[in-house]
C-alpha atoms as a PDB file:
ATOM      1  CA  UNK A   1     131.882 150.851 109.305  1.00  0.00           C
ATOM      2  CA  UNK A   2     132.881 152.933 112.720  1.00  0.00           C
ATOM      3  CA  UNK A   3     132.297 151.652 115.891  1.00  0.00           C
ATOM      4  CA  UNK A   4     129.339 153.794 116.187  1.00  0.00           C
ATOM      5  CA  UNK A   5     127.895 153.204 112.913  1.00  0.00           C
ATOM      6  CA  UNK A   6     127.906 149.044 113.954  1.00  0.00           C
ATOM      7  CA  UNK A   7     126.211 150.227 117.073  1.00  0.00           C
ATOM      8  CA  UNK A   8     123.423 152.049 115.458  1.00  0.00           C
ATOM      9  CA  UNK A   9     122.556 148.913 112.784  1.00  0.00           C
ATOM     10  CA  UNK A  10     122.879 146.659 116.142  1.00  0.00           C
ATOM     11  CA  UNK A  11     120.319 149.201 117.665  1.00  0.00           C
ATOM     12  CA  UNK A  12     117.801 149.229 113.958  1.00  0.00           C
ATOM     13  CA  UNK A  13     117.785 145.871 113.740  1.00  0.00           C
ATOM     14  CA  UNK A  14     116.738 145.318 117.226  1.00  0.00           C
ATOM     15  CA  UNK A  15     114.179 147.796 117.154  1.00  0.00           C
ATOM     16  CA  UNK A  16     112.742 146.424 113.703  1.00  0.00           C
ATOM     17  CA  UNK A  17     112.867 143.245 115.194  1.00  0.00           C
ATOM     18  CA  UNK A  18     110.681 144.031 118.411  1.00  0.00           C
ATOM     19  CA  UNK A  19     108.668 146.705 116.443  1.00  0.00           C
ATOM     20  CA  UNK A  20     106.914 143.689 114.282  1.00  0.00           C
ATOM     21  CA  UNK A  21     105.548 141.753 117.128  1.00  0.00           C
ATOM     22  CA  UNK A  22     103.219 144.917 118.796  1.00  0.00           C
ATOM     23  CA  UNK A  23     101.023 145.693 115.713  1.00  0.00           C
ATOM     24  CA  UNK A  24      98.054 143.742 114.356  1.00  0.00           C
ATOM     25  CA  UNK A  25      98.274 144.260 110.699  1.00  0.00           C
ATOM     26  CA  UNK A  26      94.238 143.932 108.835  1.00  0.00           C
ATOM     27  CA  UNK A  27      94.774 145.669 105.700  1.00  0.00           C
ATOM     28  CA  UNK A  28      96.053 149.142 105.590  1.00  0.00           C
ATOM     29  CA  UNK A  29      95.081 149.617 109.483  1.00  0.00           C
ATOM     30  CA  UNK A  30      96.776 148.374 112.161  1.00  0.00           C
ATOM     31  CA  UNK A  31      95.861 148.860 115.775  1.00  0.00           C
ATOM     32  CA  UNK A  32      97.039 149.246 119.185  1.00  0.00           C
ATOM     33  CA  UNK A  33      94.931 147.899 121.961  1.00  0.00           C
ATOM     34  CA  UNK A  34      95.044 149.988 125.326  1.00  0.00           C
ATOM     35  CA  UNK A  35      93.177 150.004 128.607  1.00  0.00           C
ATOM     36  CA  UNK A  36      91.724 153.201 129.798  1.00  0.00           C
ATOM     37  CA  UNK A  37      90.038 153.237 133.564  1.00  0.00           C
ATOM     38  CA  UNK A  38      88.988 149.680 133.888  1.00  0.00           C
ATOM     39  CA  UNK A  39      87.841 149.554 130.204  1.00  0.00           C
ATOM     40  CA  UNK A  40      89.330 148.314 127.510  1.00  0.00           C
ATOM     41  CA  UNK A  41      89.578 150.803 124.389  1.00  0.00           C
ATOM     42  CA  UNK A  42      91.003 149.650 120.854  1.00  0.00           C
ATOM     43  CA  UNK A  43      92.604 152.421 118.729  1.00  0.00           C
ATOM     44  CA  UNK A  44      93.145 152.017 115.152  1.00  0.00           C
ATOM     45  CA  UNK A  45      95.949 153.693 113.843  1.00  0.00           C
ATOM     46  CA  UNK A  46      96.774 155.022 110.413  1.00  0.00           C
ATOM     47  CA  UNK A  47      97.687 153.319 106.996  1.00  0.00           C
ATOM     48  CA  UNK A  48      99.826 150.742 106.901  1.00  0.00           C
ATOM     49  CA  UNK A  49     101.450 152.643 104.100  1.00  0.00           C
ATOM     50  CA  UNK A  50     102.802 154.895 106.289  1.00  0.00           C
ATOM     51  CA  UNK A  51     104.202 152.966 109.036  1.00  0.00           C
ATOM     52  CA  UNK A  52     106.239 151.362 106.157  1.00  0.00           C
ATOM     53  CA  UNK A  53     107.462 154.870 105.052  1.00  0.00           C
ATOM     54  CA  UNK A  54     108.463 155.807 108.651  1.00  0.00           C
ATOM     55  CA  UNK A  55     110.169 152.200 108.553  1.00  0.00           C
ATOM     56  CA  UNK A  56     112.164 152.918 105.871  1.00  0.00           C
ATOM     57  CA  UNK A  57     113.067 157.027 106.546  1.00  0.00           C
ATOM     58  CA  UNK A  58     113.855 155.450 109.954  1.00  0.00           C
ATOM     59  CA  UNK A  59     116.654 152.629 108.380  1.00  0.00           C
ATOM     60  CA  UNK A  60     118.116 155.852 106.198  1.00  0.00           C
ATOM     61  CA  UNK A  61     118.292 158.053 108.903  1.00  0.00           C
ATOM     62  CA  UNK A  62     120.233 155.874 111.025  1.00  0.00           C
ATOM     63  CA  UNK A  63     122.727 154.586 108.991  1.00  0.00           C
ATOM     64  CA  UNK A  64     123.457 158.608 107.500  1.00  0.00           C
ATOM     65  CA  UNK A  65     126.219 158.614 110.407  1.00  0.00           C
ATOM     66  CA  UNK A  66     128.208 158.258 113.840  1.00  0.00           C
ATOM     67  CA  UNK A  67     130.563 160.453 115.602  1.00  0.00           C
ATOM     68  CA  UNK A  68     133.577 160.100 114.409  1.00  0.00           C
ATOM     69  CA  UNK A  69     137.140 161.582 116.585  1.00  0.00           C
ATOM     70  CA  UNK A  70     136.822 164.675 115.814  1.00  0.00           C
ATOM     71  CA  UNK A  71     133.436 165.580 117.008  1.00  0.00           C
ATOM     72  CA  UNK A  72     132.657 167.333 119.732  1.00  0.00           C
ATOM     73  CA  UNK A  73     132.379 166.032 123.136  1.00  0.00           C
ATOM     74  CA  UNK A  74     128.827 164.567 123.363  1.00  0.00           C
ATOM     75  CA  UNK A  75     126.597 166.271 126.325  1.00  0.00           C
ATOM     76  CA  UNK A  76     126.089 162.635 127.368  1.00  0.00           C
ATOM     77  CA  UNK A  77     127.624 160.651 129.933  1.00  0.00           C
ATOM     78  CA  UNK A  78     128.524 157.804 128.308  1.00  0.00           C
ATOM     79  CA  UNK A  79     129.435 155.551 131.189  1.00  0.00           C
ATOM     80  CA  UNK A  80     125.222 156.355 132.254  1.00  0.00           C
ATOM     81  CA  UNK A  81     124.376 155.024 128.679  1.00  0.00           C
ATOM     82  CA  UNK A  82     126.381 151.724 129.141  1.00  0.00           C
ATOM     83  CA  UNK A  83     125.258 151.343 132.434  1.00  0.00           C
ATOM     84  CA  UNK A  84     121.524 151.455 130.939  1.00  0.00           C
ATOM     85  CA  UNK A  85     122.309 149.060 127.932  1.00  0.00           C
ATOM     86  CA  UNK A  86     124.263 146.552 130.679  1.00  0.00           C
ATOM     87  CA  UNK A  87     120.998 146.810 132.751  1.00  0.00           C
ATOM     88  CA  UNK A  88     118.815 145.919 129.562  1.00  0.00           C
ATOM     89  CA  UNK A  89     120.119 142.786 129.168  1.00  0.00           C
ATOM     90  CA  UNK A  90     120.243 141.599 132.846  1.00  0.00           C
ATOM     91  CA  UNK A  91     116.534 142.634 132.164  1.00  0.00           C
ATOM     92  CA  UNK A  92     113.308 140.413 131.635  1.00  0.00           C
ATOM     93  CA  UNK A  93     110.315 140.926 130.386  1.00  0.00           C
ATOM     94  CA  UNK A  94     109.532 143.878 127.721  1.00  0.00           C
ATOM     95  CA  UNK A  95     107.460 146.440 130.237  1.00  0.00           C
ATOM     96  CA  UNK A  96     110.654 146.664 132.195  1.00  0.00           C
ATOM     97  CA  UNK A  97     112.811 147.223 129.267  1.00  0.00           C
ATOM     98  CA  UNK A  98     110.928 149.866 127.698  1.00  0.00           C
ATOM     99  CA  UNK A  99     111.475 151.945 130.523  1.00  0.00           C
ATOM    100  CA  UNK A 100     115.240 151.694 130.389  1.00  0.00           C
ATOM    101  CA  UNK A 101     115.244 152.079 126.767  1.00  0.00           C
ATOM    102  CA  UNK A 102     113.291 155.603 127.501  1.00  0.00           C
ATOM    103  CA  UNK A 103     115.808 156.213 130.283  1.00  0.00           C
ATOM    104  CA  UNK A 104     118.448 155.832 127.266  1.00  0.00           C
ATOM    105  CA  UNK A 105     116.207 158.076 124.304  1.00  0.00           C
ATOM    106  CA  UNK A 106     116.050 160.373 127.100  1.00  0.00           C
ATOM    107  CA  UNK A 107     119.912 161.053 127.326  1.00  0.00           C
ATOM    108  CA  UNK A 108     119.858 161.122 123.660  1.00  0.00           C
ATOM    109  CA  UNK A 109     117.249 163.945 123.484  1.00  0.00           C
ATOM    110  CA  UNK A 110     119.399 166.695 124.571  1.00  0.00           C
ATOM    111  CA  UNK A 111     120.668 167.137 121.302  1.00  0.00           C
ATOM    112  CA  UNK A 112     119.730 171.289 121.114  1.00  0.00           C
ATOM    113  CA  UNK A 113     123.590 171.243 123.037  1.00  0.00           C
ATOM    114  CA  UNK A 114     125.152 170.326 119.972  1.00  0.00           C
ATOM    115  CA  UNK A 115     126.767 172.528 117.033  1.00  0.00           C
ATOM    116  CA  UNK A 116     127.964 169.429 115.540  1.00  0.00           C
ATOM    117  CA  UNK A 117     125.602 168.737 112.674  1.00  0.00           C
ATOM    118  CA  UNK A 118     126.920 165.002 112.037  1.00  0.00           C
ATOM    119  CA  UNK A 119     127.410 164.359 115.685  1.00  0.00           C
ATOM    120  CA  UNK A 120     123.258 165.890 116.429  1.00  0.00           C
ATOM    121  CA  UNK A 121     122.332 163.901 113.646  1.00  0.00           C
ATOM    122  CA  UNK A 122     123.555 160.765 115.159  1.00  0.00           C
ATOM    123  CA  UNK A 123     121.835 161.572 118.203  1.00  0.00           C
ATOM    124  CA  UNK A 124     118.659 162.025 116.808  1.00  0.00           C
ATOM    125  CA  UNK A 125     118.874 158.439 115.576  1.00  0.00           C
ATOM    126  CA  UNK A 126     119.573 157.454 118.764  1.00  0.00           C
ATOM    127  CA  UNK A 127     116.719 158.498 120.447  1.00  0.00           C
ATOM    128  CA  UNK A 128     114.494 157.316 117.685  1.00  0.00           C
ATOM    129  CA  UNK A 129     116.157 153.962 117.675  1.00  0.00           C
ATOM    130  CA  UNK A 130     115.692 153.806 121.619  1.00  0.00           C
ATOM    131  CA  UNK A 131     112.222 155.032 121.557  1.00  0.00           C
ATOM    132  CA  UNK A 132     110.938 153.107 119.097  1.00  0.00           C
ATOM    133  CA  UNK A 133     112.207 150.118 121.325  1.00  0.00           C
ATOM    134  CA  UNK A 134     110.721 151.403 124.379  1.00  0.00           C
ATOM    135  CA  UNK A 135     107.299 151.984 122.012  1.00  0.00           C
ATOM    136  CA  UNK A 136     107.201 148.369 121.426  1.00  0.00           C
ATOM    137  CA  UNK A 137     106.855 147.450 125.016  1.00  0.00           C
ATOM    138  CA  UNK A 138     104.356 149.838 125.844  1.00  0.00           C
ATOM    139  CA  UNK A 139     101.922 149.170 123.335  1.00  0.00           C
ATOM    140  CA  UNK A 140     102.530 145.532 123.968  1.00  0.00           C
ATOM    141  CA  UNK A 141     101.549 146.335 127.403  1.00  0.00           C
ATOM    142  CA  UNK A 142      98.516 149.294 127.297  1.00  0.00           C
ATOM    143  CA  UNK A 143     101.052 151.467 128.845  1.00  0.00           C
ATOM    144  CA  UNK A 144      99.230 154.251 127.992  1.00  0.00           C
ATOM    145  CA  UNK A 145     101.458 156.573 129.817  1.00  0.00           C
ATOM    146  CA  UNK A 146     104.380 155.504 128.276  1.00  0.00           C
ATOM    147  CA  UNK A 147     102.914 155.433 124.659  1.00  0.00           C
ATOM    148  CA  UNK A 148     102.316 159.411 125.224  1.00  0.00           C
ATOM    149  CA  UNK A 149     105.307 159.903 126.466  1.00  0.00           C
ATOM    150  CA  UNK A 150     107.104 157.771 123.151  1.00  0.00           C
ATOM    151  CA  UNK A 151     104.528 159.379 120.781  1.00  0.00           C
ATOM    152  CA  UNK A 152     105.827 163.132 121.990  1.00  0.00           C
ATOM    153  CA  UNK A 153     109.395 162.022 121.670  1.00  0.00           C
ATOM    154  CA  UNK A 154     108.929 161.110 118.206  1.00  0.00           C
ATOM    155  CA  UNK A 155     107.047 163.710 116.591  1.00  0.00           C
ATOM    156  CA  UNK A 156     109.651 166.213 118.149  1.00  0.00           C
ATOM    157  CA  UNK A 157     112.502 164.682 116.699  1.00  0.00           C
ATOM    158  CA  UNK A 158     111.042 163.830 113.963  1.00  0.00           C
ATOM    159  CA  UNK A 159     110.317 167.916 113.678  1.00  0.00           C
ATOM    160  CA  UNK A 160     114.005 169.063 114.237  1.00  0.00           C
ATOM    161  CA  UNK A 161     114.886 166.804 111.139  1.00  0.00           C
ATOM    162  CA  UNK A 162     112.214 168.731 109.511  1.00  0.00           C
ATOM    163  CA  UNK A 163     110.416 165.270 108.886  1.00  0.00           C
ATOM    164  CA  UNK A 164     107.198 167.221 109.026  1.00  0.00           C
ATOM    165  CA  UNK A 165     105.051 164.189 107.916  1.00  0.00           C
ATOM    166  CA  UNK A 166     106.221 161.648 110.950  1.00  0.00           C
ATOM    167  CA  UNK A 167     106.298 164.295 113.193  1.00  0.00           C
ATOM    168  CA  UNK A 168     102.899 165.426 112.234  1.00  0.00           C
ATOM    169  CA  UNK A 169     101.409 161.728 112.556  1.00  0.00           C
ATOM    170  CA  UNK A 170     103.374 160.781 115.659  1.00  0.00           C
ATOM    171  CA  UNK A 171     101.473 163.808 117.346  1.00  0.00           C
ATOM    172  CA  UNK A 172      98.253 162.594 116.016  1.00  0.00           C
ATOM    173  CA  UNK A 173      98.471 159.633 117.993  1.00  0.00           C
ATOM    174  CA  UNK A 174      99.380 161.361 121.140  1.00  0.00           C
ATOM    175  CA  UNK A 175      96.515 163.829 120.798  1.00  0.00           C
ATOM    176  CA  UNK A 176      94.318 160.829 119.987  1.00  0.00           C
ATOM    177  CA  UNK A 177      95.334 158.977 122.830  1.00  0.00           C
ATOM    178  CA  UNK A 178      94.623 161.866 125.166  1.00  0.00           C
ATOM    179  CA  UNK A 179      91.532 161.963 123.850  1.00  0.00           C
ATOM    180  CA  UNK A 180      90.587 158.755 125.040  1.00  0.00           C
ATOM    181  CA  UNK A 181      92.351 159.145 128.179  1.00  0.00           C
ATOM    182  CA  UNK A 182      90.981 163.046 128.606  1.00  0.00           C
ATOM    183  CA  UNK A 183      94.127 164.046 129.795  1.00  0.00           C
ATOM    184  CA  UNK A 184      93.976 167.637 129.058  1.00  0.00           C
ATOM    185  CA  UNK A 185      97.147 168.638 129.557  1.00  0.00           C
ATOM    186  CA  UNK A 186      98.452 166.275 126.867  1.00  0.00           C
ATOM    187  CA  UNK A 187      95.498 167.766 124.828  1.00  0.00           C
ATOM    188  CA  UNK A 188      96.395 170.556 124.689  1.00  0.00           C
ATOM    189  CA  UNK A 189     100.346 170.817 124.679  1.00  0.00           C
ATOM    190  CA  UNK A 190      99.783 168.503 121.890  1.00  0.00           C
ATOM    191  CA  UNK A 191      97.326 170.806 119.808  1.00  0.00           C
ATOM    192  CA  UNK A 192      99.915 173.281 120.279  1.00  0.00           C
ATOM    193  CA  UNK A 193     103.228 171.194 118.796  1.00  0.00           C
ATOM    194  CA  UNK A 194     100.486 169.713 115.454  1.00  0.00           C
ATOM    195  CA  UNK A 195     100.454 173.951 115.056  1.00  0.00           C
ATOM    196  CA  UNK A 196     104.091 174.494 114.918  1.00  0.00           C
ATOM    197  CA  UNK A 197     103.990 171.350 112.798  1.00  0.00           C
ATOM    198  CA  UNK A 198     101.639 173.180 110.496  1.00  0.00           C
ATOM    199  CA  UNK A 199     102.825 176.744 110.615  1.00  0.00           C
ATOM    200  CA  UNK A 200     106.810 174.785 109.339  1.00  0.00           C
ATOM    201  CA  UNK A 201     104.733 173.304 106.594  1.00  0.00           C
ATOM    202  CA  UNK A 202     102.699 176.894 106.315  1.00  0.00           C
ATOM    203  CA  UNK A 203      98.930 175.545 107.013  1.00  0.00           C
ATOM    204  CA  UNK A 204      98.629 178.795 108.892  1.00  0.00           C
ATOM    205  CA  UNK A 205      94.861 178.064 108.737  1.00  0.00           C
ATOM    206  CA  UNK A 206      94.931 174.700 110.060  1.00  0.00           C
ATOM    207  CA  UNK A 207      97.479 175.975 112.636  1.00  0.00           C
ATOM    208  CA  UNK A 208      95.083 178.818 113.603  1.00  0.00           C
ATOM    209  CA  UNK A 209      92.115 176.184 114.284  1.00  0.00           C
ATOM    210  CA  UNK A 210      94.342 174.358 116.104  1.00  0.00           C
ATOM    211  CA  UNK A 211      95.253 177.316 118.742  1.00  0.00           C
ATOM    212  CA  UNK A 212      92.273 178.747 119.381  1.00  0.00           C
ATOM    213  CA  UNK A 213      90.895 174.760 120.793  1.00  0.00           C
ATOM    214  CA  UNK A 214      94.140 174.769 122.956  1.00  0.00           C
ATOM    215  CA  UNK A 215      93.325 178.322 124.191  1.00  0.00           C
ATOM    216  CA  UNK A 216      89.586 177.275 124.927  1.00  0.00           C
ATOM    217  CA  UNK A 217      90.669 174.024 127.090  1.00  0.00           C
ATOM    218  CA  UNK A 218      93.820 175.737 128.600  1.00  0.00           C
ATOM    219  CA  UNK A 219      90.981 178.709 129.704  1.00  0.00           C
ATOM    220  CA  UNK A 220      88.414 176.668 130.285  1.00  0.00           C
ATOM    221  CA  UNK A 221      90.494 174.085 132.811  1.00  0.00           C
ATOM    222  CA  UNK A 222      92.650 177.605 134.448  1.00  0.00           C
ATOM    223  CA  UNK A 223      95.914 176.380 133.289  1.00  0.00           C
ATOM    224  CA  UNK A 224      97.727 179.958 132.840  1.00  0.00           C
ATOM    225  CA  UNK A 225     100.871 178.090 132.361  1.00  0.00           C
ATOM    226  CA  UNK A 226      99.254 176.251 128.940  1.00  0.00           C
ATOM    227  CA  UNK A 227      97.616 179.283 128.201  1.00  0.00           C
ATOM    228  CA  UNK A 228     101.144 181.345 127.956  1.00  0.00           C
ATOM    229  CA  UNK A 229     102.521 178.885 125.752  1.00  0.00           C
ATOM    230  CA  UNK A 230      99.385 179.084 123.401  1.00  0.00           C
ATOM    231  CA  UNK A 231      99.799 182.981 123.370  1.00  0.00           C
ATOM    232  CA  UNK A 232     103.294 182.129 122.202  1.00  0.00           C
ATOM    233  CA  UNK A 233     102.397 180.281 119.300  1.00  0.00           C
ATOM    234  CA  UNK A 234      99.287 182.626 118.462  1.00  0.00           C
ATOM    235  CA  UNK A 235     102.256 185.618 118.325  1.00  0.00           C
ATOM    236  CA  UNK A 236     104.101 183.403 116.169  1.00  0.00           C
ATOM    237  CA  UNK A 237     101.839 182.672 113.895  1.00  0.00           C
ATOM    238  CA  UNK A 238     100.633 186.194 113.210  1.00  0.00           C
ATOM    239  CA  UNK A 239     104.472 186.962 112.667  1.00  0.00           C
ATOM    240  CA  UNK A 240     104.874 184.622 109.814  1.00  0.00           C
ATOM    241  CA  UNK A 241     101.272 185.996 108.559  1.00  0.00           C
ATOM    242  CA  UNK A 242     102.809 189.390 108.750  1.00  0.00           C
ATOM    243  CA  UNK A 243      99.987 190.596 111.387  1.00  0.00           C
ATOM    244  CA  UNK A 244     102.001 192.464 113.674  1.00  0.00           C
ATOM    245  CA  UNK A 245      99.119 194.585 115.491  1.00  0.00           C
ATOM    246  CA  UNK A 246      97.915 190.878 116.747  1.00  0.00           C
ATOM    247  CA  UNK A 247     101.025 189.754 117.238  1.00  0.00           C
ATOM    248  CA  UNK A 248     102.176 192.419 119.721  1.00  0.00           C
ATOM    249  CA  UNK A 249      98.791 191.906 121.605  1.00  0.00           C
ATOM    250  CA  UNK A 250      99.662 188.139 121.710  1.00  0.00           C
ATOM    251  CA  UNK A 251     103.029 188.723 123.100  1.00  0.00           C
ATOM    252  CA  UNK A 252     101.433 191.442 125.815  1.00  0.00           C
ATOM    253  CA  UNK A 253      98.860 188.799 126.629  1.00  0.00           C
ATOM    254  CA  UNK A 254     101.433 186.191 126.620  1.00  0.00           C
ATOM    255  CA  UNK A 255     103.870 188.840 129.471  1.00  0.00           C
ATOM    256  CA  UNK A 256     100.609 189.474 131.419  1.00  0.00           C
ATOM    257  CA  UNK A 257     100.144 185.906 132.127  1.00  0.00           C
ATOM    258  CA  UNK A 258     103.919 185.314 133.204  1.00  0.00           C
ATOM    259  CA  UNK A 259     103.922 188.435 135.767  1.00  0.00           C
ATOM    260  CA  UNK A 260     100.480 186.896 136.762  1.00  0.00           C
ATOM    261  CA  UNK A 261     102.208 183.729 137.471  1.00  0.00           C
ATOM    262  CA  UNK A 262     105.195 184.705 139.082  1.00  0.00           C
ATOM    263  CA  UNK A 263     103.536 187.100 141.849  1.00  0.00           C
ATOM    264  CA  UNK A 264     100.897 184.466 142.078  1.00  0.00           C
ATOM    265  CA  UNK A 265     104.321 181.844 142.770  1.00  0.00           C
ATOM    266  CA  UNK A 266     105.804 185.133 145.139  1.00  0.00           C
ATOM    267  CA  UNK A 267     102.572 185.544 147.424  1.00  0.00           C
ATOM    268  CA  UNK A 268     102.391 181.137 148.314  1.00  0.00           C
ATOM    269  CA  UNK A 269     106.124 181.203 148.743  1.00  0.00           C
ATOM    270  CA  UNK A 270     105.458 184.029 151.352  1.00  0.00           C
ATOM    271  CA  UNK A 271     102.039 182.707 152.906  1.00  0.00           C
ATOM    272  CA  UNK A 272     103.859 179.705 153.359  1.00  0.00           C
ATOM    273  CA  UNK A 273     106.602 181.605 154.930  1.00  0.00           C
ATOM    274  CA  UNK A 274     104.874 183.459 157.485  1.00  0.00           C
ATOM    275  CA  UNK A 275     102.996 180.075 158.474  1.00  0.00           C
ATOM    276  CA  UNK A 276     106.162 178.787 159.235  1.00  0.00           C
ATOM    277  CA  UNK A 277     106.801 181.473 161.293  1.00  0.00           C
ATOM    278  CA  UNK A 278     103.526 181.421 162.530  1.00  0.00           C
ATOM    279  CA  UNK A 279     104.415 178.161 163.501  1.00  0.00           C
ATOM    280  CA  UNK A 280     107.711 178.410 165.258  1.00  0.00           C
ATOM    281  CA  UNK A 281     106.477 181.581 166.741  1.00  0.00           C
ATOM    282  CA  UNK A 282     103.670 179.112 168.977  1.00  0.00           C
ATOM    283  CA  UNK A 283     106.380 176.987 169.757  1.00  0.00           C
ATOM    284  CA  UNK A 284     108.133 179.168 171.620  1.00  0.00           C
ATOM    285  CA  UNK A 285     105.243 180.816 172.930  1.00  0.00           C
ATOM    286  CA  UNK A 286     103.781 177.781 173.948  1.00  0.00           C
ATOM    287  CA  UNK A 287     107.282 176.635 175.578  1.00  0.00           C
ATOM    288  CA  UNK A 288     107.733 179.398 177.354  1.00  0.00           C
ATOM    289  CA  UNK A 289     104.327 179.193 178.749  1.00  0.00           C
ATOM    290  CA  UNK A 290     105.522 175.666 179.936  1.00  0.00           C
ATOM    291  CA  UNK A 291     108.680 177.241 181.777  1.00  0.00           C
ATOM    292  CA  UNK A 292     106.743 179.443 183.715  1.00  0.00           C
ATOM    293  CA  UNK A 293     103.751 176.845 184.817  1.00  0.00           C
ATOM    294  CA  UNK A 294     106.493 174.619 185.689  1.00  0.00           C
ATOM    295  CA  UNK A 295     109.009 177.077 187.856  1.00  0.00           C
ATOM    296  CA  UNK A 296     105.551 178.767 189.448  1.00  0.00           C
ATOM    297  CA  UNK A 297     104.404 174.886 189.962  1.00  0.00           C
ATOM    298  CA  UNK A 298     107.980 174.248 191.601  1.00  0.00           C
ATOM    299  CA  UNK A 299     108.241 177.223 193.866  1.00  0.00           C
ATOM    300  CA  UNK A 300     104.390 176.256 195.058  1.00  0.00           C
ATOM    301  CA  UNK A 301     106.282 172.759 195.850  1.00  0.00           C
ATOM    302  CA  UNK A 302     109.214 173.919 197.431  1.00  0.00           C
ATOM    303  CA  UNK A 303     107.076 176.185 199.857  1.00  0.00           C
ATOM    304  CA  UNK A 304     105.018 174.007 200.953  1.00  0.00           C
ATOM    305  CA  UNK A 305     107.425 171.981 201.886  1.00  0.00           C
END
């Protein structure tokens, strides 16, 4: 086994070790609890069944492989990475440890960079491995937060390894959760990745129903930003259903909003601007005003005198 191979089964077993103390198992349900406001709001997850399947795609997918010598030079500092794992086990208490376990998923989720198929691969683990750890603490905690955070991480790695049934789950939860919490935002950037979930596995319908909800709450709320993106998808979707009249109006729709937001961006950066201006312009008005009071107030003095 490679150096990096023994460092991912140090890594599973950990995480398989911390990941059986969060859950409440009753059946084929288990549940996570979390606090919301002041009040305290259960969720019950999915089947059992599944978690066990996620489990065990998990082990595989970890053990497939490590860089080897002859990969590529990872786009990750490693000396940052062993910094983080140093400062995990000076560490007590899980809450704080999930966050530096996300700090390390987070330098393994930049693995777009790589052309190296073995070395993305082992990447991918990586940030499953350390999310899944950081997952543990969070739910053991009600960091809500931090569970959306984990549950988006997931589902889009998860995606790129075309895993479209964890991914699809994992996103589940997060839209759940921001259901409870009403965080649109979340709502609705979530809505949007369970489409491009769907439209890989080609439940265009599905996909479609999925769209139009984020386009009513990104609308509704006046998030133009959330609203591009959705227009994005919707283009996308009518591409792959071989509607190309909607597809160009999507994509039109989709360039109108981005001018919109740009000159909107252009005319604050220059209000703010001439404020500024406005501001430094009073100044010196105002000291100026000061020099004169004060050499008319001093040639009164010297007069009289």
């Amino acid at each position: 086994m490679t150096i990096c191979g023994a460092k991912s089964k140090k890594v599973l077993l950990q995480a398989q070790k911390q990941l059986s103390k969060p859950f409440q198992f009753q059946g084929m349900l288990f549940e996570y609890n979390i606090i919301v406001v002041k009040h305290c709001c259960y969720i019950v997850m999915k089947k059992l069944s599944l978690l066990i399947l996620l489990l065990a795609a998990f082990k595989l997918s970890v053990f497939a492989a490590g860089p080897d010598s002859t990969d590529q030079k990872p786009p990750v500092a490693q000396t940052t990475i062993d910094s983080l794992r140093q400062l995990v086990k000076q560490t007590e208490g899980d809450s704080l440890k999930a966050g530096i376990y996300a700090q390390i998923a987070t330098q393994y989720l930049n693995y777009d960079t790589i052309s190296n198929k073995k070395t993305k691969l082992y990447y991918q683990d990586q940030a499953l491995a350390y999310t899944m750890l950081a997952l543990h603490g969070y739910s053991k905690y009600n960091d809500t937060t931090g569970l959306l955070i984990a549950f988006n991480n997931l589902a889009k790695v998860y995606r790129s390894q075309k895993k479209y049934s964890q991914a699809k789950w994992f996103i589940l939860q997060s839209n759940t959760l921001s259901r409870i919490k009403n965080d649109v935002p979340n709502i609705i950037s979530s809505l949007n990745e369970l489409a491009g979930i769907k439209m890989d596995i080609k439940d265009y319908s599905l996909a479609m129903s999925d769209l139009n909800e984020a386009l009513k709450l990104s609308m509704a709320n006046h998030y133009p930003r959330a609203e591009s993106a959705i227009q994005q998808s919707f283009a996308l979707l009518y591409s792959r259903l071989n509607n190309y009249t909607k597809e160009a109006i999507a994509i039109k729709r989709h360039d109108f909003i981005e001018d919109s937001i740009r000159r909107a961006e252009q005319a604050q950066l220059v209000a703010r601007l001439n404020a500024q201006d406005s501001v430094q312009s009073k100044k010196k008005l105002s000291s100026i005003s000061y020099k004169h009071t004060y050499k008319g107030n001093s040639a009164k003095r010297i007069a009289s005198i």
